[in-house]
N, C-alpha and C. Protein backbone atom coordinates (compact mmCIF):
# COMPACT_ATOMS: atom_id res chain seq x y z
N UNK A 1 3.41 51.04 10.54
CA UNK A 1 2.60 49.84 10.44
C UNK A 1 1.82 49.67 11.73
N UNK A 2 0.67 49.35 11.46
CA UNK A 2 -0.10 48.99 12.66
C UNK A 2 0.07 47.75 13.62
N UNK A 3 -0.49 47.27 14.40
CA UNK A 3 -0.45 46.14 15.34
C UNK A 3 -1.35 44.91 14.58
N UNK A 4 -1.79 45.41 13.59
CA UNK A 4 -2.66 44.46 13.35
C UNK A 4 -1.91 44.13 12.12
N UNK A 5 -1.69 44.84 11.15
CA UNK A 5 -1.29 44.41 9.51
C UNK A 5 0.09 43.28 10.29
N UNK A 6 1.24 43.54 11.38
CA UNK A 6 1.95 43.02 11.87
C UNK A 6 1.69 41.50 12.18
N UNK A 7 0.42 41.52 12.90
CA UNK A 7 -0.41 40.45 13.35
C UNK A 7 -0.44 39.38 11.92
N UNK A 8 -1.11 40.22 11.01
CA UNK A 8 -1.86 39.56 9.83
C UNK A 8 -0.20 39.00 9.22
N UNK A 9 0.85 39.86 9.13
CA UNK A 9 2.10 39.54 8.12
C UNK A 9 2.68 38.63 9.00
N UNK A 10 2.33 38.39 10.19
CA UNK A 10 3.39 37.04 10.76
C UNK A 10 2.29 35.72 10.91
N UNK A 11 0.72 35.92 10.56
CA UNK A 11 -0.09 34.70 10.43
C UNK A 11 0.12 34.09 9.20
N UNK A 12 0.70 35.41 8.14
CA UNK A 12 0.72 34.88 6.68
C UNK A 12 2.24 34.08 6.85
N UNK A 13 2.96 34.55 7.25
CA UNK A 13 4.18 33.97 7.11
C UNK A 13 4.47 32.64 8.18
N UNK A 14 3.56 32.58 8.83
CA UNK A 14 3.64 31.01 9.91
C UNK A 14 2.79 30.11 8.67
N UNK A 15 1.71 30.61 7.99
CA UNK A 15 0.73 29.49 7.34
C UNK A 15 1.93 29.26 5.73
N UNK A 16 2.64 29.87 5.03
CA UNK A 16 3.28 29.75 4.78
C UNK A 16 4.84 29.09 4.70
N UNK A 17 5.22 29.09 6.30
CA UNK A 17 6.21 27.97 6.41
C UNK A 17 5.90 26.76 6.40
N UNK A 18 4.62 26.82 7.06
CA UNK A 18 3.79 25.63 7.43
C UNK A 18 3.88 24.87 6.12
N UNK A 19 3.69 25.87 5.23
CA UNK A 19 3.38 24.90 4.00
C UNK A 19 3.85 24.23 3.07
N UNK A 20 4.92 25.13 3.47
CA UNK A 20 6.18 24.92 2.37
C UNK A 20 7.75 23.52 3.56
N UNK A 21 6.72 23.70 4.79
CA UNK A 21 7.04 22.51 5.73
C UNK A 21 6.80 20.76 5.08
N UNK A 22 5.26 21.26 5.03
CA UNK A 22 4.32 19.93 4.55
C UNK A 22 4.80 19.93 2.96
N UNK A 23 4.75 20.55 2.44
CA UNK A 23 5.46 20.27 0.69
C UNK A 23 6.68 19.91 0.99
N UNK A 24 7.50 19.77 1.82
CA UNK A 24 9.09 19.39 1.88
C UNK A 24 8.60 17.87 2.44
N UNK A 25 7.79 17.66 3.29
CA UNK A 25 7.62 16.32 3.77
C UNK A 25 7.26 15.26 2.50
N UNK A 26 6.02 16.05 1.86
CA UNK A 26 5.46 15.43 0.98
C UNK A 26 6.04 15.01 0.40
N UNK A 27 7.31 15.57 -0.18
CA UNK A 27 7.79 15.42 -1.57
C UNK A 27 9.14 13.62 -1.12
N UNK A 28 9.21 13.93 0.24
CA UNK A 28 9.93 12.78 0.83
C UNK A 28 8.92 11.35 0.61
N UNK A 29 7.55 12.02 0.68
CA UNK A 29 6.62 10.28 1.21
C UNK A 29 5.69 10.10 -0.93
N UNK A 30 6.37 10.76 -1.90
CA UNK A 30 6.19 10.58 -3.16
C UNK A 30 6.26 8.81 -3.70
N UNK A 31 7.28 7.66 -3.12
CA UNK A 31 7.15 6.60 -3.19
C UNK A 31 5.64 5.78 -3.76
N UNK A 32 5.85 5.23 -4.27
CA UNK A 32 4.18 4.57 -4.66
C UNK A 32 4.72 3.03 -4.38
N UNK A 33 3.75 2.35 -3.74
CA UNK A 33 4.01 1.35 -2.83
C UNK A 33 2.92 0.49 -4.07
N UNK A 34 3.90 -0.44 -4.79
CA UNK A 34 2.97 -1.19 -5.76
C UNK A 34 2.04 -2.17 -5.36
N UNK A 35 2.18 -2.41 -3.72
CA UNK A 35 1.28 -3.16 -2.96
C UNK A 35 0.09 -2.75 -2.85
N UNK A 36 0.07 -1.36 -2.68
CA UNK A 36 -1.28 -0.71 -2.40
C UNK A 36 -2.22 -0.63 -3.97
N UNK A 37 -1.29 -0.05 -4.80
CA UNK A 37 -1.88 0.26 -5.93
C UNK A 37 -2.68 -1.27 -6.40
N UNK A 38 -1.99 -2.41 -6.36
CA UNK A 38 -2.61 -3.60 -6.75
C UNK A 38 -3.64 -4.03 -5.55
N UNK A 39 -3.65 -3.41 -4.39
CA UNK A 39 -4.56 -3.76 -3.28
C UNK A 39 -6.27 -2.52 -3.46
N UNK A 40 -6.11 -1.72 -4.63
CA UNK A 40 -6.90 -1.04 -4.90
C UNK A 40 -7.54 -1.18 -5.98
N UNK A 41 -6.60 -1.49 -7.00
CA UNK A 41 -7.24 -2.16 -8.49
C UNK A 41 -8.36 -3.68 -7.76
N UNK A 42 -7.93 -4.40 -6.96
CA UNK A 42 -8.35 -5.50 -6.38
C UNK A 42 -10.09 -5.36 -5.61
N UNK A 43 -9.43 -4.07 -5.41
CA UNK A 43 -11.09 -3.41 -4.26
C UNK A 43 -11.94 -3.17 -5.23
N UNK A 44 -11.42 -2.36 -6.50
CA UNK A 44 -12.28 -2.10 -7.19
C UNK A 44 -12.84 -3.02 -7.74
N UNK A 45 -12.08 -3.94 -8.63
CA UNK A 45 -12.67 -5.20 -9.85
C UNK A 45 -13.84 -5.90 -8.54
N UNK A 46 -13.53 -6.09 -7.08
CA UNK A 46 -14.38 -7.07 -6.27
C UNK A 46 -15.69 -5.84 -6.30
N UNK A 47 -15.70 -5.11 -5.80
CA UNK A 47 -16.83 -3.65 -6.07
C UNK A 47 -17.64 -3.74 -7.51
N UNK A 48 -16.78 -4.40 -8.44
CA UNK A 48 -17.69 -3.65 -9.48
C UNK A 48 -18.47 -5.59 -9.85
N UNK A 49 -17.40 -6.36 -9.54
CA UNK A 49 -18.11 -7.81 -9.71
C UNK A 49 -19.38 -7.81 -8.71
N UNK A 50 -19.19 -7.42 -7.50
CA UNK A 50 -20.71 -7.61 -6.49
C UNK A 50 -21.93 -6.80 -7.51
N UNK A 51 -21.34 -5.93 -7.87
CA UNK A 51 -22.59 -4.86 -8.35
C UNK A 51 -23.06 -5.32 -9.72
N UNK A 52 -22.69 -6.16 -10.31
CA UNK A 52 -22.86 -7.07 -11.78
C UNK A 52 -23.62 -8.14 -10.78
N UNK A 53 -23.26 -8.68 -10.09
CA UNK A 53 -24.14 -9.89 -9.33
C UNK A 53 -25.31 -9.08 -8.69
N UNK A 54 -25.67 -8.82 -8.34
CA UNK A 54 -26.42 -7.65 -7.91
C UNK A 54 -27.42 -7.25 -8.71
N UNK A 55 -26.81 -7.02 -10.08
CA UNK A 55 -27.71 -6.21 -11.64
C UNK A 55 -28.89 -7.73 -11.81
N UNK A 56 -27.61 -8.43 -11.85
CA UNK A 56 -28.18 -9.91 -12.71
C UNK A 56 -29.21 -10.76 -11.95
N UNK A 57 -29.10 -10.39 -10.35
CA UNK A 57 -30.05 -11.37 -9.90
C UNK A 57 -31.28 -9.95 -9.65
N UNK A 58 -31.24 -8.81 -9.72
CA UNK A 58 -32.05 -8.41 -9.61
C UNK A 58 -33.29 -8.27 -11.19
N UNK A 59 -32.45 -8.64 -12.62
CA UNK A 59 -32.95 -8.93 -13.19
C UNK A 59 -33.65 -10.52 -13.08
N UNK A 60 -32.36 -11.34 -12.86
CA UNK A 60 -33.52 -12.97 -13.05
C UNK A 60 -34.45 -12.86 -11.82
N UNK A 61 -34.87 -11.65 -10.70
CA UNK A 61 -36.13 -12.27 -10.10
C UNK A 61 -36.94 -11.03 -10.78
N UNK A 62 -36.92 -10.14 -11.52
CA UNK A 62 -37.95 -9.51 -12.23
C UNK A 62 -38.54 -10.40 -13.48
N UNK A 63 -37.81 -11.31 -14.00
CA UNK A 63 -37.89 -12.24 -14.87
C UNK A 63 -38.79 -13.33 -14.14
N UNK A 64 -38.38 -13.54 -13.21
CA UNK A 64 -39.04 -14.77 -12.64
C UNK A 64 -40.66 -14.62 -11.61
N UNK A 65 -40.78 -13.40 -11.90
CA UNK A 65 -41.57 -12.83 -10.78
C UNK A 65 -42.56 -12.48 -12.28
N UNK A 66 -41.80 -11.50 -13.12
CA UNK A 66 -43.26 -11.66 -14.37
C UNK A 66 -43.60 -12.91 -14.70
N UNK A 67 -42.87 -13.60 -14.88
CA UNK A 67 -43.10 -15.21 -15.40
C UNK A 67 -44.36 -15.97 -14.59
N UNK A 68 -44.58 -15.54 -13.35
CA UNK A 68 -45.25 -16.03 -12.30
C UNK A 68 -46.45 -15.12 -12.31
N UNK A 69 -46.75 -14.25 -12.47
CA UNK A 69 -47.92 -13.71 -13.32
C UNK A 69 -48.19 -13.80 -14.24
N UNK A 70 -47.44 -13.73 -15.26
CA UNK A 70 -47.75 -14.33 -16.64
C UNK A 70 -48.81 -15.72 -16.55
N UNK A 71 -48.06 -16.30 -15.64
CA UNK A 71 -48.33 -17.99 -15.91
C UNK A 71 -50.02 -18.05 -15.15
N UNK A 72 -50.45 -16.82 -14.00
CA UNK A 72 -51.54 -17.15 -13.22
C UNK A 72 -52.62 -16.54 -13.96
């Protein structure tokens, strides 16, 4: 075996512990924290209400803005 394939079989086998390191952690921090999940449903419904307020007034001043040509 060369110096290098050596090189390459102990980078594969460090990125490999590594990983199977972080999958052992992971599998510890699996918990779902029902605080967050309801602190995200929350972000969203406020996200999607601004963007409905948003739709609607950008329609009533296209409404109100033809209306005002219309009328001149």
């Amino acid at each position: 075996m060369s110096g290098e394939q050596i090189t390459n079989n102990s980078i594969e086998t460090q990125t490999l512990e590594g990983e199977l390191h972080s999958l052992k952690n992971s599998s510890k921090k699996k918990r779902v924290d029902i605080n967050d999940l309801l602190n995200k449903v929350r972000s969203a419904q406020k996200k999607e209400k601004m963007e409905s307020t948003i739709f609607f007034g950008l329609v009533a001043a296209v409404i109100v803005v033809t209306g005002i040509i219309v009328s001149i």
